[in-house]
N, C-alpha and C. Protein backbone atom coordinates (compact mmCIF):
# COMPACT_ATOMS: atom_id res chain seq x y z
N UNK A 1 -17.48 -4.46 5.78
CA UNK A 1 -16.11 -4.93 5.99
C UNK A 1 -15.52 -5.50 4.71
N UNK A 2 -16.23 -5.54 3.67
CA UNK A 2 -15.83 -6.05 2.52
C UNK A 2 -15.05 -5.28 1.90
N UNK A 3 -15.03 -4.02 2.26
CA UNK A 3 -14.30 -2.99 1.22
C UNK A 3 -13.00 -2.80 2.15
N UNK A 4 -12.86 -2.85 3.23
CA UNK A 4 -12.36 -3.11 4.09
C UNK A 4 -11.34 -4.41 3.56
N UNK A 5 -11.60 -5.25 3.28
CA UNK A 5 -10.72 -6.76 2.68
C UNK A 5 -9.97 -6.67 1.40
N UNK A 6 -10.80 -5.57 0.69
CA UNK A 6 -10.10 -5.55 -0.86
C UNK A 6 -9.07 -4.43 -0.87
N UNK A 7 -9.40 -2.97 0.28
CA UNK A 7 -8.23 -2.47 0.71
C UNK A 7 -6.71 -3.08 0.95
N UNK A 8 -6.91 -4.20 1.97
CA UNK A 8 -6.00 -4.49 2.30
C UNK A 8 -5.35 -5.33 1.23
N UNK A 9 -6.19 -5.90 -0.01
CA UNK A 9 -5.52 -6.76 -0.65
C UNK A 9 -4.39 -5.96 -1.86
N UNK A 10 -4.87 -4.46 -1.80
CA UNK A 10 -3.97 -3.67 -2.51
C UNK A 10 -2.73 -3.47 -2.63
N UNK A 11 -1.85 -3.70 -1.23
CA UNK A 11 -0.62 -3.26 -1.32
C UNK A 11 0.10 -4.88 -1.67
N UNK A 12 -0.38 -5.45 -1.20
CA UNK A 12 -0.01 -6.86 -2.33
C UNK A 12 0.48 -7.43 -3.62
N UNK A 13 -1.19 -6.78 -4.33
CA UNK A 13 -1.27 -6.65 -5.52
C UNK A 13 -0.42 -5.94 -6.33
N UNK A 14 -0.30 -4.52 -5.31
CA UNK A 14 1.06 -3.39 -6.31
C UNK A 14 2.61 -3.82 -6.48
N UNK A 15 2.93 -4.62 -5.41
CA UNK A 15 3.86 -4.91 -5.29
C UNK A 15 3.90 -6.06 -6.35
N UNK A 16 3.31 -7.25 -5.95
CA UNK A 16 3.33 -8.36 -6.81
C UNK A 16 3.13 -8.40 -8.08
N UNK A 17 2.43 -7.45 -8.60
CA UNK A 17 1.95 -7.65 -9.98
C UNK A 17 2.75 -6.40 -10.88
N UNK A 18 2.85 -5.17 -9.83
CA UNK A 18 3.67 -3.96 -10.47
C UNK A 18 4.93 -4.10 -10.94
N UNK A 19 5.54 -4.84 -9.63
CA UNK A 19 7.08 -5.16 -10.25
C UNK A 19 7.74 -5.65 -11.02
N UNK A 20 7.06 -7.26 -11.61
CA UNK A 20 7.38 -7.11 -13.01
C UNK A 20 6.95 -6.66 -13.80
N UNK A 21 5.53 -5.74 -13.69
CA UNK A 21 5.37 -5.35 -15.47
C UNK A 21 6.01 -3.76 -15.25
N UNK A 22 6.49 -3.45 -14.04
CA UNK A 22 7.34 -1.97 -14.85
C UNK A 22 8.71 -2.11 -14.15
N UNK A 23 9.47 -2.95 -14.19
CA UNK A 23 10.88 -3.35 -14.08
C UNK A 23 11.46 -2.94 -15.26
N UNK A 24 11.98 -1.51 -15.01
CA UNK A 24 12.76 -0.70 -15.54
C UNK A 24 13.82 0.37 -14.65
N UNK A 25 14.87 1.12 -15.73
CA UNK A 25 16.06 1.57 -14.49
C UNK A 25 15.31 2.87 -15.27
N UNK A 26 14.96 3.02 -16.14
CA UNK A 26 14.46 4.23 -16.72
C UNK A 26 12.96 4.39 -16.71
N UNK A 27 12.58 5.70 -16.77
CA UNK A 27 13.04 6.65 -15.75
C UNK A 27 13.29 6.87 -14.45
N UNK A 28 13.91 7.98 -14.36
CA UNK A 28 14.71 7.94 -12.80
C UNK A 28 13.65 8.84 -12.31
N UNK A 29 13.30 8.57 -10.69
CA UNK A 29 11.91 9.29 -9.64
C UNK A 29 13.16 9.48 -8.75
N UNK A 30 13.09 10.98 -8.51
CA UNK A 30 13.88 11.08 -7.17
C UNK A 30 15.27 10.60 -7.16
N UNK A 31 15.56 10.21 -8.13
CA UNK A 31 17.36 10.03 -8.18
C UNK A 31 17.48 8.10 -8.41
N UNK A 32 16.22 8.08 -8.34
CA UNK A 32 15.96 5.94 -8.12
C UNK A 32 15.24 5.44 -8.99
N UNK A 33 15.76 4.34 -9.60
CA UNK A 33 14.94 3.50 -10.71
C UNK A 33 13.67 3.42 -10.44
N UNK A 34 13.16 3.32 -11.75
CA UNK A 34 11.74 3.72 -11.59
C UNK A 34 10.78 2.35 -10.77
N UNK A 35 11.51 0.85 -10.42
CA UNK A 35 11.41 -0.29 -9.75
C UNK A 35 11.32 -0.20 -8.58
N UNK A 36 12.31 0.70 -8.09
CA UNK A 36 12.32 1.04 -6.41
C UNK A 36 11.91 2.39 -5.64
N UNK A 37 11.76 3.09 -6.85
CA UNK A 37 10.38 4.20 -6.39
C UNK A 37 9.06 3.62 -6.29
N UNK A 38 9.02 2.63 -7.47
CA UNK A 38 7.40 2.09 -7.36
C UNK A 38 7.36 1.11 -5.67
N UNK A 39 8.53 0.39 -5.35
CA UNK A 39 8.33 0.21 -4.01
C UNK A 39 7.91 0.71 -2.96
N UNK A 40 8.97 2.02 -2.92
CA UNK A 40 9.18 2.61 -1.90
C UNK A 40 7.49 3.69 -1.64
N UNK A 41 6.96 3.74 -2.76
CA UNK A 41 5.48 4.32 -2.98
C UNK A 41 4.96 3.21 -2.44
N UNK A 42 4.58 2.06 -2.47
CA UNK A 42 3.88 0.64 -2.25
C UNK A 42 4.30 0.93 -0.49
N UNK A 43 5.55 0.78 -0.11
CA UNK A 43 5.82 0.85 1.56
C UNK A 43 4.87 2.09 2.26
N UNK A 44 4.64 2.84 1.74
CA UNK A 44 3.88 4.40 2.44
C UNK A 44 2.42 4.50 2.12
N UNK A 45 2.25 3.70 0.85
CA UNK A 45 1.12 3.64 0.90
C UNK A 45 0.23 2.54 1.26
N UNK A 46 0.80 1.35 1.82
CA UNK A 46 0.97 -0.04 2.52
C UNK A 46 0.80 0.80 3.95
N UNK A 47 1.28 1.59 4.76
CA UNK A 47 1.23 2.43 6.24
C UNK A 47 -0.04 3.23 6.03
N UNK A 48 -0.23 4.01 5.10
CA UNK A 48 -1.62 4.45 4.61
C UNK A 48 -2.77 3.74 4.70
N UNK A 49 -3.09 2.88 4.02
CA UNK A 49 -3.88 1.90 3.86
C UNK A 49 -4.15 1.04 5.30
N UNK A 50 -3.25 0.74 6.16
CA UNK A 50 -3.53 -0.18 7.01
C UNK A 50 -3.86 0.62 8.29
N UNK A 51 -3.36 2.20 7.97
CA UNK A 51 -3.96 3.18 9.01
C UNK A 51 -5.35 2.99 9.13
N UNK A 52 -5.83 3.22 7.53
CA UNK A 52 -7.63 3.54 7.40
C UNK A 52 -7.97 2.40 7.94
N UNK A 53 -7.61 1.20 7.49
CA UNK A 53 -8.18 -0.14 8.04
C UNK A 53 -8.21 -0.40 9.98
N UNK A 54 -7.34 0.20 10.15
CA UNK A 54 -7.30 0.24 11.79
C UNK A 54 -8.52 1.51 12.59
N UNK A 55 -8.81 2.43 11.73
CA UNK A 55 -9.52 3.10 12.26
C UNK A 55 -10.98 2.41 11.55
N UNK A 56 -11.04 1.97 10.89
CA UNK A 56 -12.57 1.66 10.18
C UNK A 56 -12.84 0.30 11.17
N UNK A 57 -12.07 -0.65 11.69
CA UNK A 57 -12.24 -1.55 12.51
C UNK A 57 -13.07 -1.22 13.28
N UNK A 58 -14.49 -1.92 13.83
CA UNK A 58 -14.76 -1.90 15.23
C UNK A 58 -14.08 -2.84 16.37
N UNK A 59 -13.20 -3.46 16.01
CA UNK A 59 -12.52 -3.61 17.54
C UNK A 59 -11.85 -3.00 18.02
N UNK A 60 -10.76 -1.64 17.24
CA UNK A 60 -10.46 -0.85 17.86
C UNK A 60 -11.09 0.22 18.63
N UNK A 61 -12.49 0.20 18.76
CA UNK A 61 -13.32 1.30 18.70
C UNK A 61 -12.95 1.22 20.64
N UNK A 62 -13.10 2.18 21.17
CA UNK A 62 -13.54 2.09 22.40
C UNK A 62 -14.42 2.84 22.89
N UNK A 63 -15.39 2.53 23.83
CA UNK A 63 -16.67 2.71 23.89
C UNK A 63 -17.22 2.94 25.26
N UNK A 64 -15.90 2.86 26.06
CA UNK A 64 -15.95 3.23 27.24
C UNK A 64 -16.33 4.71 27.74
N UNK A 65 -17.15 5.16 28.39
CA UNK A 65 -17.48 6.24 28.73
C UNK A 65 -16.28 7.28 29.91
C-alpha cells in the first residue's frame, strides 16, 4: 500500500510544484498556454491515478460469491 500512497501524492505534487516552475504563455498546447495545458493534463491524469488506486484497494474488492 505504500506505492499506493506515493501515487496518490503525485497529482499534488504536479500541480503544486509544476506551476510555478513552468508558468509560461509560450508555448501554445492545443490552442492554451502552456500553464493551463499543464493543468488540464494534471485534472485527467489526477482521474487516472485515483482510478488505479480504487481498483488496487482491498476494500473495494468484493468477495461475495
Amino acid at each position: 500500500m505504500r506505492f499506493v500512497r506515493w501515487l496518490a501524492v503525485l497529482p499534488f505534487l504536479g500541480v503544486l510544484i509544476g506551476v510555478p516552475l513552468l508558468n509560461q504563455v509560450e508555448p501554445m498546447v492545443l490552442g492554451m498556454p502552456f500553464v493551463l495545458a499543464w493543468l488540464v493534463m494534471w485534472i485527467v491524469v489526477s482521474a487516472a491515478i485515483m482510478t488505479i488506486i480504487y481498483t488496487v484497494d482491498p476494500a473495494n474488492r468484493d468477495d461475495t460469491p
